[in-house]
Structures are given as structure tokens and as C-alpha cells.
N, C-alpha and C. Protein backbone atom coordinates (compact mmCIF):
# COMPACT_ATOMS: atom_id res chain seq x y z
N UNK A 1 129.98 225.30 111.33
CA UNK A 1 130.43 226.66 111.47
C UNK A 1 131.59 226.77 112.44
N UNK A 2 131.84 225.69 112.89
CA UNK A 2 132.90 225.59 113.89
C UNK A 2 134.40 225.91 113.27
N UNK A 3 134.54 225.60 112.00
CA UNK A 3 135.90 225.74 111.23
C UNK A 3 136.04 227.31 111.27
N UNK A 4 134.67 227.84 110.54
CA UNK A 4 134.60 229.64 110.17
C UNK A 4 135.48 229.99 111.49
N UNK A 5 134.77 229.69 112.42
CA UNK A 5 135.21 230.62 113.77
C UNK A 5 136.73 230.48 114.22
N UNK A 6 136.75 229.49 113.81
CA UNK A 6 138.50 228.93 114.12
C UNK A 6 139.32 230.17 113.26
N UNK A 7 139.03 230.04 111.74
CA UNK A 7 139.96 231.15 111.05
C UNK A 7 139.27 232.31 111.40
N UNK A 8 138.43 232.72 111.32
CA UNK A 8 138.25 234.50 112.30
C UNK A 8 138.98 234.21 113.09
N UNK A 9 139.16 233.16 114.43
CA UNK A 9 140.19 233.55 115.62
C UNK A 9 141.66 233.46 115.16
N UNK A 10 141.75 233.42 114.13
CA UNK A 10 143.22 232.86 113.95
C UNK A 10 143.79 234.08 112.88
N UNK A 11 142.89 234.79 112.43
CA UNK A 11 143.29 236.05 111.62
C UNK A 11 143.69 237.25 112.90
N UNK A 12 142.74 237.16 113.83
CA UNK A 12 143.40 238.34 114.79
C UNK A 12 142.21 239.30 114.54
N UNK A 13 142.42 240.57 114.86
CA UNK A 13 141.33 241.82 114.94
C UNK A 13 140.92 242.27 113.78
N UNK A 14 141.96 241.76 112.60
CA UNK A 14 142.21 242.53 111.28
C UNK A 14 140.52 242.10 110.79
N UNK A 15 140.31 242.76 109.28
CA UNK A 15 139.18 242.55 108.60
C UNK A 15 139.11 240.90 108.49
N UNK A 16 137.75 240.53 108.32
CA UNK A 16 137.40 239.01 107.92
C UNK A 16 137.23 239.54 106.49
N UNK A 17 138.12 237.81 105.59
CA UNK A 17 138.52 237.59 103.95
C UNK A 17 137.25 237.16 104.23
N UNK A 18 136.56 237.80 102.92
CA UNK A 18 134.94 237.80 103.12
C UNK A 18 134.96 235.89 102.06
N UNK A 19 135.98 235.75 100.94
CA UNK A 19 136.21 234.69 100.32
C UNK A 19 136.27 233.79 100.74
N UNK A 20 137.36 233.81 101.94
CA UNK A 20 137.52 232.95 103.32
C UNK A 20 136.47 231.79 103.77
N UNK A 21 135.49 233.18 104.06
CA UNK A 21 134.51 232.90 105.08
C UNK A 21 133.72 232.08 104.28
N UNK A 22 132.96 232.74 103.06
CA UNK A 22 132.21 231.94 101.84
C UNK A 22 132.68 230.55 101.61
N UNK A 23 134.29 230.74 101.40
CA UNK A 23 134.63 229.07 101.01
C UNK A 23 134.05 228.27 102.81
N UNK A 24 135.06 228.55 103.43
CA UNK A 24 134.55 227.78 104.57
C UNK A 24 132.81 227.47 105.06
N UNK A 25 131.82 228.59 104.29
CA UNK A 25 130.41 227.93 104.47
C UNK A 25 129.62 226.61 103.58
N UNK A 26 130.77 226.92 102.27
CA UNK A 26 130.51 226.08 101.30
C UNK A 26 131.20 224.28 102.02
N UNK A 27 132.63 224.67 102.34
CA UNK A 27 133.04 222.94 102.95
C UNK A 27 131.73 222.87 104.04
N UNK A 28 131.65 223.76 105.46
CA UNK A 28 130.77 222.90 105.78
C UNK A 28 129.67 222.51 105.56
N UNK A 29 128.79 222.82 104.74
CA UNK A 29 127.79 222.50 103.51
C UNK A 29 127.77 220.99 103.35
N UNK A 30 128.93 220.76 102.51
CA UNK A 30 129.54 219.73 101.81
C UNK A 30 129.94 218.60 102.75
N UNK A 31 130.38 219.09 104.07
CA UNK A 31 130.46 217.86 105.08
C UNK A 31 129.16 217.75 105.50
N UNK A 32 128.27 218.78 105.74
CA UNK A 32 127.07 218.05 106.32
C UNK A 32 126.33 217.17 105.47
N UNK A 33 126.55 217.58 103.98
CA UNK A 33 125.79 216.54 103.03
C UNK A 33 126.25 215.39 102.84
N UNK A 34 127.64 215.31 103.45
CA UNK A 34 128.82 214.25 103.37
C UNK A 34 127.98 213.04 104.08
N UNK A 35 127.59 214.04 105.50
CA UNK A 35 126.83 213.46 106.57
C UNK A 35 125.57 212.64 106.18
N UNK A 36 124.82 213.07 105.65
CA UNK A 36 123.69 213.28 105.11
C UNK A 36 123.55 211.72 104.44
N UNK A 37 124.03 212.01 103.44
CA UNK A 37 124.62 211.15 102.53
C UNK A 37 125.06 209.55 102.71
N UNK A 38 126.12 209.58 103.87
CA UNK A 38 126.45 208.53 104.46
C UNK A 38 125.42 207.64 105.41
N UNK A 39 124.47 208.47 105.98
CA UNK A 39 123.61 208.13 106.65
C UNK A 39 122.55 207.28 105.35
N UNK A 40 122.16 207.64 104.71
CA UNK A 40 121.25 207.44 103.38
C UNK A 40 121.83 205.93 102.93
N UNK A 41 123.17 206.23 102.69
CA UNK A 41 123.35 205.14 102.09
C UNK A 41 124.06 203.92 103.04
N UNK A 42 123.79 204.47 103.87
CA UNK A 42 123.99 203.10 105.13
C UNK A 42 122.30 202.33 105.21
N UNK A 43 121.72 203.17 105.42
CA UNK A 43 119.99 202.53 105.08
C UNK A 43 119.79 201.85 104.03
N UNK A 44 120.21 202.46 102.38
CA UNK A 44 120.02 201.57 101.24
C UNK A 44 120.77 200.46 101.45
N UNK A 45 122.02 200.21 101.89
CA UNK A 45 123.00 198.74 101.92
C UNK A 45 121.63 197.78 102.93
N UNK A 46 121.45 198.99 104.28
CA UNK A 46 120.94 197.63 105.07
C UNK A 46 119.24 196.98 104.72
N UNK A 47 118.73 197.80 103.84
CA UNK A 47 117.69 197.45 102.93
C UNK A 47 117.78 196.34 101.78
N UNK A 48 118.68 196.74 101.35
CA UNK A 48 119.02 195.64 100.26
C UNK A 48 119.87 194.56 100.66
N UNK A 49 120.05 195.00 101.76
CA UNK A 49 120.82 193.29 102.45
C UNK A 49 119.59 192.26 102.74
N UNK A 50 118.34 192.81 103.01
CA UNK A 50 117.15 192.61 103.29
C UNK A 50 116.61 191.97 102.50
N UNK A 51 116.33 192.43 101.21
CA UNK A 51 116.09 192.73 99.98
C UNK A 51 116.38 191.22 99.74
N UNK A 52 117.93 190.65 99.83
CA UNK A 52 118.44 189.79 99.34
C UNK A 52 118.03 188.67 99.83
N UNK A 53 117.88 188.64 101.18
CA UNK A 53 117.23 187.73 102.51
C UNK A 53 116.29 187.44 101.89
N UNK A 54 115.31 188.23 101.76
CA UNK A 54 113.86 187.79 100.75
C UNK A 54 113.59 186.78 99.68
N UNK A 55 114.59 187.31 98.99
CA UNK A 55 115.05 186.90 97.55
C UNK A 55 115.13 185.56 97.84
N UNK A 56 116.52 185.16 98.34
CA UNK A 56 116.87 184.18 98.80
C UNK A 56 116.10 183.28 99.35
N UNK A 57 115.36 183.76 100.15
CA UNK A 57 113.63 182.54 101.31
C UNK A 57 113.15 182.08 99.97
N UNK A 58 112.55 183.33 99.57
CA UNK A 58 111.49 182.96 97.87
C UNK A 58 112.13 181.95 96.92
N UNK A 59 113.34 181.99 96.45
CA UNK A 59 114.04 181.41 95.60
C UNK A 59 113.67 180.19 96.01
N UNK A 60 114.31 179.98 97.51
CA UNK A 60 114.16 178.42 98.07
C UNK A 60 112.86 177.96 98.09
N UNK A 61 111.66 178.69 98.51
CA UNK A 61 110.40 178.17 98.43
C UNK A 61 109.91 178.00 97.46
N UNK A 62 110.62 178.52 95.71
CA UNK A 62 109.76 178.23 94.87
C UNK A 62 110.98 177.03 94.17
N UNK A 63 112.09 176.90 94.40
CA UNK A 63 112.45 175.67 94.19
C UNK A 63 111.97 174.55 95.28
N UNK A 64 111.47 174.14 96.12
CA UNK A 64 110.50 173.48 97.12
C UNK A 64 109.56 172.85 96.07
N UNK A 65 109.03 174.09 95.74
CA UNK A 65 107.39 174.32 95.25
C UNK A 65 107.48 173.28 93.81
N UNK A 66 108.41 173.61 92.99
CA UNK A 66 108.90 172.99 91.77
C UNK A 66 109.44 171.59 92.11
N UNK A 67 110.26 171.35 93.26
CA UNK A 67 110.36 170.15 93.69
C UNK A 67 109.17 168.70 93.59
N UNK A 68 108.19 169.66 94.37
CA UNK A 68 107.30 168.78 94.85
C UNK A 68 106.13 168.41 93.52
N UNK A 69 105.83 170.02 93.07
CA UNK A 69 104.95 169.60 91.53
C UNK A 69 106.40 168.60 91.17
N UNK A 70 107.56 168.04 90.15
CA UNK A 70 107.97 167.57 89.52
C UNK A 70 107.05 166.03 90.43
N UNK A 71 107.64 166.00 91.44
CA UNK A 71 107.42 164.39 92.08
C UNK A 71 105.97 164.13 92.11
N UNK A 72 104.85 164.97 91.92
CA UNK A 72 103.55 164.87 91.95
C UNK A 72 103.11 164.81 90.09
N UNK A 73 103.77 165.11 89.27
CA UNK A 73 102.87 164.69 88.19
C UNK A 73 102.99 163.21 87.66
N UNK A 74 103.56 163.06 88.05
CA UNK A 74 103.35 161.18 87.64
C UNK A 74 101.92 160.94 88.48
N UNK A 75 101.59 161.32 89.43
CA UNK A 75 100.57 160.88 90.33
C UNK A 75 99.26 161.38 89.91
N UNK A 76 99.34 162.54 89.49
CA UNK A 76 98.65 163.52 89.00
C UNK A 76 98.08 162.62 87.67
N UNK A 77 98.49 162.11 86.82
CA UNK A 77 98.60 162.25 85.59
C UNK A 77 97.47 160.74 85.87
N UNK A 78 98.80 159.81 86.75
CA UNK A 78 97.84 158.50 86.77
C UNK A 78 96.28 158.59 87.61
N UNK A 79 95.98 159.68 88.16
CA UNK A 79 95.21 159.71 88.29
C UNK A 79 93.94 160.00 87.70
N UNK A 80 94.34 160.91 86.87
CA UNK A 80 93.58 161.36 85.78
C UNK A 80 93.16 160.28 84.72
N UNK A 81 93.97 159.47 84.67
CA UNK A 81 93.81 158.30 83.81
C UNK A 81 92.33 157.28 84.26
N UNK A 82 92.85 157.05 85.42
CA UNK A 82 91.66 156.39 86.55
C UNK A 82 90.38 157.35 86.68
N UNK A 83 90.93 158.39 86.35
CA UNK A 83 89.44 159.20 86.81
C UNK A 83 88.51 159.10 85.30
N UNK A 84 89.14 159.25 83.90
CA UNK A 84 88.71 158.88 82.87
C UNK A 84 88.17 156.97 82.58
N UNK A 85 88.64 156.18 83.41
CA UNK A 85 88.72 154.99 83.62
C UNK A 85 87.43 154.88 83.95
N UNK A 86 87.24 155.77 85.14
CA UNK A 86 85.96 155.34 86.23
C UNK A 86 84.67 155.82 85.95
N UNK A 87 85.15 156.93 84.72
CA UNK A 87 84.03 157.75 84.34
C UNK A 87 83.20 157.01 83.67
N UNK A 88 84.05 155.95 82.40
CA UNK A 88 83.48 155.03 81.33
C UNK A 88 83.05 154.03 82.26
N UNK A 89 83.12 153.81 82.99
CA UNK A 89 82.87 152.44 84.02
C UNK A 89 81.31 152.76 84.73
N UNK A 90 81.33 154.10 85.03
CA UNK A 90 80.27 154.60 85.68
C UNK A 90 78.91 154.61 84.87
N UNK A 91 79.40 154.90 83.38
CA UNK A 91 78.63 155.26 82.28
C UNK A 91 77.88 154.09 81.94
N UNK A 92 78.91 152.99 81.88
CA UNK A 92 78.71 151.15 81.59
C UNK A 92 77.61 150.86 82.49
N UNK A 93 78.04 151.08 84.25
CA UNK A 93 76.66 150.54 84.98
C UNK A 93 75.68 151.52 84.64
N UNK A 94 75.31 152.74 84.59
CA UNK A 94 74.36 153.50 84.62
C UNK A 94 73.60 152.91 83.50
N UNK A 95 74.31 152.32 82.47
CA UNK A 95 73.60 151.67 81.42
C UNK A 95 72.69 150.69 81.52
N UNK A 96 73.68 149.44 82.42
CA UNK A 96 72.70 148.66 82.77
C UNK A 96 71.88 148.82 83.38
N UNK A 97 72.03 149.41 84.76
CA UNK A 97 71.34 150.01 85.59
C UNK A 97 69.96 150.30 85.27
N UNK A 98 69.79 151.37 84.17
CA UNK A 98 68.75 151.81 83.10
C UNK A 98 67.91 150.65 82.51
N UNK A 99 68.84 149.47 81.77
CA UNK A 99 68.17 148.71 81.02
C UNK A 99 67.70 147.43 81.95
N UNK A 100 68.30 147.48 83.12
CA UNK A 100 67.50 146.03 83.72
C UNK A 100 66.50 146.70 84.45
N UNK A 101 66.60 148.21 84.39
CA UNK A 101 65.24 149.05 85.01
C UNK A 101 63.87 148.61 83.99
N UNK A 102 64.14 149.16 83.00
CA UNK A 102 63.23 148.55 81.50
C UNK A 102 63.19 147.19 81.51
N UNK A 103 63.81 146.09 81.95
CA UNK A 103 63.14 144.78 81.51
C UNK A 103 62.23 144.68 83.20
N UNK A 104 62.06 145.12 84.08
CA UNK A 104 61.56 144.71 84.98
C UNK A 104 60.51 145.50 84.86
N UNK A 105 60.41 146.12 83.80
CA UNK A 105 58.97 147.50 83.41
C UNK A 105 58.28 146.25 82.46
N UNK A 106 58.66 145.44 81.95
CA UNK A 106 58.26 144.59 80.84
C UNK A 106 57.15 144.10 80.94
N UNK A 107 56.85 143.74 82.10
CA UNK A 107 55.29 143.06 82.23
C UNK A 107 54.55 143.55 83.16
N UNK A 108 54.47 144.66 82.46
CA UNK A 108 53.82 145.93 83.46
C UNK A 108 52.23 146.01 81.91
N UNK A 109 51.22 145.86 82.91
CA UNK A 109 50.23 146.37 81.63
C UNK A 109 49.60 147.68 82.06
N UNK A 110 49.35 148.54 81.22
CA UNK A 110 48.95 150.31 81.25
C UNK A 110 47.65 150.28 81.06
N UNK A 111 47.00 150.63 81.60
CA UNK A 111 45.58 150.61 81.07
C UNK A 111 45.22 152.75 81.29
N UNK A 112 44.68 152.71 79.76
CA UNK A 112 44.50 154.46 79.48
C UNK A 112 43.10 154.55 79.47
N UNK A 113 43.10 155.68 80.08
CA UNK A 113 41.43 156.04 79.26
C UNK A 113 40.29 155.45 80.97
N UNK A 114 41.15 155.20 81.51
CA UNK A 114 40.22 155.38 82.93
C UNK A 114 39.91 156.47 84.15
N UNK A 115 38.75 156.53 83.96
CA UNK A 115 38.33 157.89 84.85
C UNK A 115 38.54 157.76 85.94
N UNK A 116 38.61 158.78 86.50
CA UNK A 116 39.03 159.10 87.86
C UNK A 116 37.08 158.66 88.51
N UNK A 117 37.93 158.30 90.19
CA UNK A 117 37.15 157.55 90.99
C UNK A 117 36.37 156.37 90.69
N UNK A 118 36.84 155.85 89.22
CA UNK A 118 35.99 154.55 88.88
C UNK A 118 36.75 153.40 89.35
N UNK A 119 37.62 153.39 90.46
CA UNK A 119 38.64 151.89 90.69
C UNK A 119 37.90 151.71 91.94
N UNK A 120 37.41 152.41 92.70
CA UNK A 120 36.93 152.12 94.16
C UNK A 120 37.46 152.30 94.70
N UNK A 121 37.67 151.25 96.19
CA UNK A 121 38.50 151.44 97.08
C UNK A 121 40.02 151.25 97.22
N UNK A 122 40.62 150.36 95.55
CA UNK A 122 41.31 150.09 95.63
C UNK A 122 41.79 150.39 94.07
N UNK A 123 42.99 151.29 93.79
CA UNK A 123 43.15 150.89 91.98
C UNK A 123 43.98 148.76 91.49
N UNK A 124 44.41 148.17 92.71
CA UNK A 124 45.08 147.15 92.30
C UNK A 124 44.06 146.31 91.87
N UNK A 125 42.83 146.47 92.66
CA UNK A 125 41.74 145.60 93.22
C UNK A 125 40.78 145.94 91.87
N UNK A 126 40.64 147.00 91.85
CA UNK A 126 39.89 147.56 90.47
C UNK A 126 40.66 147.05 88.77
N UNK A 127 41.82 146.83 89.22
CA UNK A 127 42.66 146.38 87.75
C UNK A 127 42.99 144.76 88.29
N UNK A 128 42.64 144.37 88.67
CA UNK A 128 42.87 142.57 88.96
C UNK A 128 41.20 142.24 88.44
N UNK A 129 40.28 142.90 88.66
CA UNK A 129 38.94 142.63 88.46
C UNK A 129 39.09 142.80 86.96
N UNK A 130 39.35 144.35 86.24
CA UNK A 130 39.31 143.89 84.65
C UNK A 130 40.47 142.84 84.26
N UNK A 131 41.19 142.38 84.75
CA UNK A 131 41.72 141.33 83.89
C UNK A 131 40.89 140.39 83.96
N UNK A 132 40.41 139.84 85.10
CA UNK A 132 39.64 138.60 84.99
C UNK A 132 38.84 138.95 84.09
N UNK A 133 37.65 139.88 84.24
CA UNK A 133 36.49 139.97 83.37
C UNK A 133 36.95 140.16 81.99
N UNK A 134 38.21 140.97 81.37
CA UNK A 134 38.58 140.76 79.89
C UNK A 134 39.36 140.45 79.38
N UNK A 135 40.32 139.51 79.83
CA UNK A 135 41.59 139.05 79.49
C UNK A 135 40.94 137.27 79.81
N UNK A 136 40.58 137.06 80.75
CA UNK A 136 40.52 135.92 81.09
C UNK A 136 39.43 134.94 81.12
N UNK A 137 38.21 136.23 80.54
CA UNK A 137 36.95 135.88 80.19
C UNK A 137 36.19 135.06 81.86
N UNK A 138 36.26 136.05 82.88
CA UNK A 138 35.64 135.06 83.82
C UNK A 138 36.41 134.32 84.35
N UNK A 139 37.42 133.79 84.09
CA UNK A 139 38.13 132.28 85.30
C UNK A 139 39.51 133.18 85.40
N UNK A 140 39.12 132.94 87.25
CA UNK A 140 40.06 133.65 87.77
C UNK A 140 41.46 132.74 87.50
N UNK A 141 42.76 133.02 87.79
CA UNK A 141 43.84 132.16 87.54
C UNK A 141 44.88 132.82 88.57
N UNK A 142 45.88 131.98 89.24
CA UNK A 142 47.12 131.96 89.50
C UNK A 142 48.16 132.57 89.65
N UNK A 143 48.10 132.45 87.58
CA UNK A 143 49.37 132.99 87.09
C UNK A 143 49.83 134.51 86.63
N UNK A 144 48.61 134.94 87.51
CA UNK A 144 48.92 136.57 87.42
C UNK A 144 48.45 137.33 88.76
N UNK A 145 49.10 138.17 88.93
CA UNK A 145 48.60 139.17 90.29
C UNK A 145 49.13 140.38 90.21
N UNK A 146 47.98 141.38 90.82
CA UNK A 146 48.36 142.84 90.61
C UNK A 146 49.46 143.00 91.58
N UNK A 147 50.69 143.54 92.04
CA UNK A 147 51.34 143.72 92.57
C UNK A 147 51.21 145.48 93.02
N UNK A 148 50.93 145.86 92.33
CA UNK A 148 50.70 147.81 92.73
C UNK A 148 50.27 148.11 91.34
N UNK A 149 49.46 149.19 91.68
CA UNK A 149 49.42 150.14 90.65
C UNK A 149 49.48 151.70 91.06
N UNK A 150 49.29 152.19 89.87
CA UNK A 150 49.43 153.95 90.07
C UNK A 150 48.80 154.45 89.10
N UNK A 151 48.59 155.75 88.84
CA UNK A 151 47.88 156.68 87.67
C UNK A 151 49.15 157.34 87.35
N UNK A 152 49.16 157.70 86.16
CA UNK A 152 49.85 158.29 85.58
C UNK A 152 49.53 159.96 85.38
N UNK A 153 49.89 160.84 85.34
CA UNK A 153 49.37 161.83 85.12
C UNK A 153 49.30 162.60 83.48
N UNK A 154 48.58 163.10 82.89
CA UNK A 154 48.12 162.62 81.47
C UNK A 154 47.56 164.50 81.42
N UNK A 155 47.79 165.11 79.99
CA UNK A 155 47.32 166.27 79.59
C UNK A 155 45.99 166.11 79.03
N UNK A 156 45.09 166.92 79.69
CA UNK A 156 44.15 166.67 79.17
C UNK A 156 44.16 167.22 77.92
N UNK A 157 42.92 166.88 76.61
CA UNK A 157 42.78 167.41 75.30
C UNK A 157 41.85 168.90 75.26
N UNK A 158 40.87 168.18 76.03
CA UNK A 158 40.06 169.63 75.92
C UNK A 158 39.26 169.42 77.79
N UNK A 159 39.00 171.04 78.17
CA UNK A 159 38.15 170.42 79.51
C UNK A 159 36.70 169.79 79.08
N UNK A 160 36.13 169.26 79.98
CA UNK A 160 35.06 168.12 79.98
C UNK A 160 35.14 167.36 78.99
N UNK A 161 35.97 166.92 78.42
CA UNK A 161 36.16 165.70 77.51
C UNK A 161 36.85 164.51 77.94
N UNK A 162 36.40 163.57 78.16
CA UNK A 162 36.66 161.92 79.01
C UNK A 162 37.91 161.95 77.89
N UNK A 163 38.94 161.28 78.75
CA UNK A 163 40.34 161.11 77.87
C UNK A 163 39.67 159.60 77.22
């Protein structure tokens, strides 16, 4: 409003050009939005200068990022190979593993159909006694010995019925 007042002082006592006055509220309007304006878009430049900074870090970190995957899938890959390698390898012993479990089951004899508390004090002692008495008819021998035994645990058929 500083301009308005300038032309009122500069017209003298006479009437104020009411047109005058209007135009001159409209420029300073227009400079303050000038103002306004300039301010605004001094913030958007220094935002998007920002903006770009960002851009720029990211760009580099995801070419980094792409760097390092490229030099890692060869490694990646051979590893995977080895890990399929080790899997079949694992599979191979578990096999044997299994089957030299079964040949060392081989001369294992089962005896079914024995009641509970009929071994005594001992079930090895109780199954070394029926071999002699029915395998060996009486003469003890050597070439065999109980090493352990165990019970198996077994469904029964019906209750009070001797398996």
C-alpha cells in the first residue's frame, strides 16, 4: 500500500482517481503474490535438489546391490549343486546305515507268546534257559549266549486272553 499513498501524495488535495487507486491495489496484490510465489518455489528447487541426492545414494546402492548378486551367483549356484550332491550322499549312508542296522538284527531270536512275570529274575537268564532246554535238548554249549533281551510291546486280542 506504500505505492497507493505515494500517488494520493503526488495528486495534491484534488479528488482521489478512484481507478487509480483500484489499479494500484491490484499491482500490489500481484507483487505480494510475486512474493509469495518466489518464496514457494525456492522451497520446491531446494526439495528437489534433495529429491535428486536421494535418487542418486539409491541408484548407487542398488547398482552395489546388483554388483555383488552378479559376483555371488556362480557361488550360489555351485553351491546348490553340492547341496543336491550331499543330499544323495546323505540318502546313500542313511541307507546303509539302515541295512547294516538289519544285518546285526539277524541273529536276534523273538520268542512270542510269553507271559508276563514268567522270566524271573532275569528275562536273559529266563531265555538262555529255554534254549538249552529246546533248542539244544539239555547240553549246554558255547556257541551261543544271551547278550540282552527286551519285551516287545504287543496289542492285546481280547482282555483275559493269554496272547
Amino acid at each position: 500500500m506504500g505505492a497507493l499513498m505515494k500517488v494520493i501524495a503526488e495528486q495534491g488535495d484534488g479528488p482521489v482517481d478512484p481507478l487509480a487507486a483500484h489499479t494500484l491495489q491490484i499491482l500490489e496484490a500481484i507483487k505480494d503474490t510475486k512474493h509469495s510465489l518466489e518464496e514457494q518455489i525456492t522451497t520446491v528447487v531446494i526439495e528437489v535438489g534433495l529429491l535428486q541426492g536421494d535418487h542418486k545414494t539409491l541408484l548407487e546402492r542398488v547398482r552395489g546391490a546388483v554388483a555383488k548378486i552378479t559376483v555371488m551367483q556362480p557361488t550360489v549356484k555351485e553351491l546348490s549343486t553340492k547341496c543336491v550332491r550331499m543330499e544323495r550322499k546323505f540318502k546313500m549312508l542313511t541307507d546303509r546305515v539302515e541295512d547294516a542296522e538289519s544285518r546285526a538284527h539277524r541273529h536276534n531270536v523273538c520268542l512270542v507268546g510269553v507271559p508276563e512275570g514268567k522270566e524271573g529274575p532275569s528275562l536273559e537268564l529266563m531265555e538262555e534257559k529255554w534254549l538249552v532246554e529246546s533248542v539244544l535238548k539239555g547240553q549246554p554249549s558255547k556257541c551261543f549266549s544271551v547278550e540282552r533281551a527286551h519285551r516287545k510291546p504287543i496289542r492285546r486280542q481280547n482282555p483275559g486272553v493269554e496272547p
